[in-house]
N, C-alpha and C. Protein backbone atom coordinates (compact mmCIF):
# COMPACT_ATOMS: atom_id res chain seq x y z
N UNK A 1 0.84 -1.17 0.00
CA UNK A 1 0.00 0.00 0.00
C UNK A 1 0.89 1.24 0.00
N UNK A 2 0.50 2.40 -0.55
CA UNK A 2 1.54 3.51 -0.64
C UNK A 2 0.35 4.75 -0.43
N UNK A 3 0.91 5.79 -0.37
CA UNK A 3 -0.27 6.98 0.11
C UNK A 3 0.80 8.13 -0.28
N UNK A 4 -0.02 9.03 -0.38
CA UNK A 4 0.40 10.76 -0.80
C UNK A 4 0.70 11.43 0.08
N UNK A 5 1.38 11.92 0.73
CA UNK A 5 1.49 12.68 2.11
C UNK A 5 1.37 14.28 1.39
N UNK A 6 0.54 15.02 1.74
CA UNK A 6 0.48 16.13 1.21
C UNK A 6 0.61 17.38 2.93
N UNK A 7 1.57 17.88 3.30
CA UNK A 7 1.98 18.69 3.89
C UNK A 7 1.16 19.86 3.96
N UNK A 8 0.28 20.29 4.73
CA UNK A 8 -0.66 21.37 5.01
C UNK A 8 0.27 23.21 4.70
N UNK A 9 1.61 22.85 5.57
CA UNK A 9 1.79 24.19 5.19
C UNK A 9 2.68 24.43 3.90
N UNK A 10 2.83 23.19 2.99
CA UNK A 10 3.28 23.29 1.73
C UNK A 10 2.05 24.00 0.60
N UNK A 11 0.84 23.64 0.98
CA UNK A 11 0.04 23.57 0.17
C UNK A 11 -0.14 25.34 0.00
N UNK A 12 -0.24 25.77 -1.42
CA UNK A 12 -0.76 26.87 -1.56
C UNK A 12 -1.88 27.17 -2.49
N UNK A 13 -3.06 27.62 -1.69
CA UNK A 13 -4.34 27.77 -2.60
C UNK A 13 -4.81 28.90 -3.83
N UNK A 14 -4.76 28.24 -4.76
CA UNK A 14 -5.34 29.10 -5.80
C UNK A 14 -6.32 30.34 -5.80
N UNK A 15 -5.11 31.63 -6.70
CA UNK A 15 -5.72 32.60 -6.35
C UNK A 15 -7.24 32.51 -7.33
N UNK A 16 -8.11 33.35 -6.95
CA UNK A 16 -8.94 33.77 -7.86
C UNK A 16 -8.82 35.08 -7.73
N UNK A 17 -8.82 35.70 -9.22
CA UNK A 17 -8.83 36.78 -8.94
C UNK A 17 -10.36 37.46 -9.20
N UNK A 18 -10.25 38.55 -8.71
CA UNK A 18 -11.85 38.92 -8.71
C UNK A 18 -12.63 38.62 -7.93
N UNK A 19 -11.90 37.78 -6.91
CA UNK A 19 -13.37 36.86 -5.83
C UNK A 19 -13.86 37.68 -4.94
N UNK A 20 -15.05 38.16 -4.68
CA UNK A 20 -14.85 38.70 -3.04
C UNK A 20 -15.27 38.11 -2.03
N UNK A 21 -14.60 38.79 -1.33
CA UNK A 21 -14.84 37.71 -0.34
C UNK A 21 -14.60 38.90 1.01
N UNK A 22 -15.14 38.94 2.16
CA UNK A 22 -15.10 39.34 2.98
C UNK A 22 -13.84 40.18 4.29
N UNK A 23 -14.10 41.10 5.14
CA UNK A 23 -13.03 41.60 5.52
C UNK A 23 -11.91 40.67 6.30
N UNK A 24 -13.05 40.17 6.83
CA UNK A 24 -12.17 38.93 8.03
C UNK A 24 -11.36 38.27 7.31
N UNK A 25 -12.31 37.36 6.35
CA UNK A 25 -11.74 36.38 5.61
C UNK A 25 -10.15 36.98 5.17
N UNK A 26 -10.21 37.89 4.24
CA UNK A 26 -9.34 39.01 3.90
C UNK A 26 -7.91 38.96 4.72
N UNK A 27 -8.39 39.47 5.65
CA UNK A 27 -7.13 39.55 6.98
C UNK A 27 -6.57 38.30 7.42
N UNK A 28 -7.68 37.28 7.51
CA UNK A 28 -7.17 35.85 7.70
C UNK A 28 -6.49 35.22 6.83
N UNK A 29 -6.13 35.42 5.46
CA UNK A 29 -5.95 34.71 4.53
C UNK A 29 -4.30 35.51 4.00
N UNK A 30 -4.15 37.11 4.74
CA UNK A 30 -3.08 37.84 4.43
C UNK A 30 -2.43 37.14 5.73
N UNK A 31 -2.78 37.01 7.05
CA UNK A 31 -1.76 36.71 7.71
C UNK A 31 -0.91 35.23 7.42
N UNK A 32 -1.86 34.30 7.42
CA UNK A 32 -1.12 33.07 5.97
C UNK A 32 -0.18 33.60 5.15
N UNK A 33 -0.64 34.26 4.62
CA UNK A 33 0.20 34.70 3.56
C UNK A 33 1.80 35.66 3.90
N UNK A 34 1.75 35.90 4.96
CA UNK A 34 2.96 37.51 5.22
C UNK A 34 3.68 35.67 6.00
N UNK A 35 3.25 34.79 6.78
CA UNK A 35 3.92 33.97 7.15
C UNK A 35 4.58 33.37 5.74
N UNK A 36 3.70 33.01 4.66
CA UNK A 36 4.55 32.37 3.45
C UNK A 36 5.87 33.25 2.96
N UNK A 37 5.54 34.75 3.19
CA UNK A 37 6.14 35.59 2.10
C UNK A 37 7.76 35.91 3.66
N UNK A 38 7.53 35.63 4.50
CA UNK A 38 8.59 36.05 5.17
C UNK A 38 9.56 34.81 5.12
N UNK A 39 8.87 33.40 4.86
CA UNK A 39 9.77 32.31 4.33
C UNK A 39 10.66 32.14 3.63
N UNK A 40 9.86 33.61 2.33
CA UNK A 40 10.72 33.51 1.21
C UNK A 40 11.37 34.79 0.64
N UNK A 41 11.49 35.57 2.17
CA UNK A 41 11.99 36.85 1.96
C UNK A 41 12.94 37.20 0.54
N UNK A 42 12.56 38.02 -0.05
CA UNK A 42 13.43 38.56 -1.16
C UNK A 42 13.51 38.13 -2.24
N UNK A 43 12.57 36.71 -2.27
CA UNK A 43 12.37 36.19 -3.53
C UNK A 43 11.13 36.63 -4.55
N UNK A 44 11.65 36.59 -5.75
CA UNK A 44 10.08 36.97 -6.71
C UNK A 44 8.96 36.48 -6.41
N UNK A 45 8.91 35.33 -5.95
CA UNK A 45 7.34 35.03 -5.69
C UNK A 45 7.30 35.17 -4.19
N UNK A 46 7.52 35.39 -3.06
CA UNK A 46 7.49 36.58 -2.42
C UNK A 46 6.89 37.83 -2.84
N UNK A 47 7.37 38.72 -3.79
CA UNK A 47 7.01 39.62 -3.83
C UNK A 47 5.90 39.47 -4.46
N UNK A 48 5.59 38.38 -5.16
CA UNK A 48 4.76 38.55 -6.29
C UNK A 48 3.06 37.93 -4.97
N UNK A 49 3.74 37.45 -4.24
CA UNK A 49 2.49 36.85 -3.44
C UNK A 49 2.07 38.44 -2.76
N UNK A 50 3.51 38.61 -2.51
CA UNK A 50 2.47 40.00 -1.29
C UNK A 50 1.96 41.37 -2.30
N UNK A 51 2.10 40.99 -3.12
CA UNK A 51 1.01 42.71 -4.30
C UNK A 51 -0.16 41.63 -4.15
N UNK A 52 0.09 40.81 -4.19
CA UNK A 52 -1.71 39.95 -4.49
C UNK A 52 -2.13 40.18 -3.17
N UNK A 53 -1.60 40.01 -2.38
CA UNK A 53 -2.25 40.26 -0.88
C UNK A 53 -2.52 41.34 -0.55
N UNK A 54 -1.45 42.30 -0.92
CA UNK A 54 -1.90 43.97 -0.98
C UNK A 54 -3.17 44.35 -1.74
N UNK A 55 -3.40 43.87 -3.05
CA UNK A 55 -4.22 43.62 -3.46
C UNK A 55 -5.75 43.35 -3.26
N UNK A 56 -5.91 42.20 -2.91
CA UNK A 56 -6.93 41.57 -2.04
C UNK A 56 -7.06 42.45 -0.32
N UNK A 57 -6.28 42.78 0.26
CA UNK A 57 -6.54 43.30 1.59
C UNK A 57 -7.58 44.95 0.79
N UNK A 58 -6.92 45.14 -0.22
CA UNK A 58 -7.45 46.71 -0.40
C UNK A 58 -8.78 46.24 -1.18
N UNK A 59 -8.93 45.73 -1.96
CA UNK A 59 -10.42 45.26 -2.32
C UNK A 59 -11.55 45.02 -1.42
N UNK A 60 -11.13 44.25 -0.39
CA UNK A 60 -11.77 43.89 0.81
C UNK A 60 -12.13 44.53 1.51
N UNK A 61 -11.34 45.39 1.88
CA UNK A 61 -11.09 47.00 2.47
C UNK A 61 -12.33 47.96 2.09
N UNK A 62 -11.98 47.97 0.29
CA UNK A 62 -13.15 49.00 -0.37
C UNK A 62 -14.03 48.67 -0.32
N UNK A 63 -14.56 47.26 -0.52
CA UNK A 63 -16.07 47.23 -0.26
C UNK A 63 -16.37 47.32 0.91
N UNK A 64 -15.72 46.62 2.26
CA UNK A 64 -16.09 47.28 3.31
C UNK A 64 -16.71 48.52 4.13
N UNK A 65 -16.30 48.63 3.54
CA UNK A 65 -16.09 50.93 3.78
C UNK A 65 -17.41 50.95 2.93
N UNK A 66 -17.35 50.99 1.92
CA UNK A 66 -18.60 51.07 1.05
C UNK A 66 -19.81 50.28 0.74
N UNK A 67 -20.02 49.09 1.39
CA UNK A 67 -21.31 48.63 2.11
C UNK A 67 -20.83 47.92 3.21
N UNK A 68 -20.67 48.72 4.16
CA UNK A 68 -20.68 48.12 5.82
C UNK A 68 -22.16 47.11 5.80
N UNK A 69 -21.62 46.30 6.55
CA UNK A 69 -22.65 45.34 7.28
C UNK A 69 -23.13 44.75 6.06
């Protein structure tokens, strides 16, 4: 018998872009993320993860602000 071992904090989930999705969610999903991107301090996908997160935090952000509740 043989099995897949798939490592939880290897795994990285597909962006969508355009999704919205909520403030919390938002914040929850950047702090994941600033943990991935400090792993890989100084590397391109590093940087390239945290504009998407900058990204997504400010989207999240704007609709917030602009339909509270």
């Amino acid at each position: 018998m043989s099995a897949i071992i798939i490592r939880l904090e290897d795994h990285r989930p597909v962006v969508i872009e355009d999704a919205e999705i909520d403030l919390m969610t938002a914040v929850d999903a950047a702090i994941r993320d600033l943990r991935d991107i400090t792993r890989d301090w100084g590397s391109q996908q590093a940087f390239e993860q945290a504009e998407l997160c900058r990204a997504m935090l400010t989207d999240a952000y704007q609709r917030a602000v602009q339909y509270p509740g």
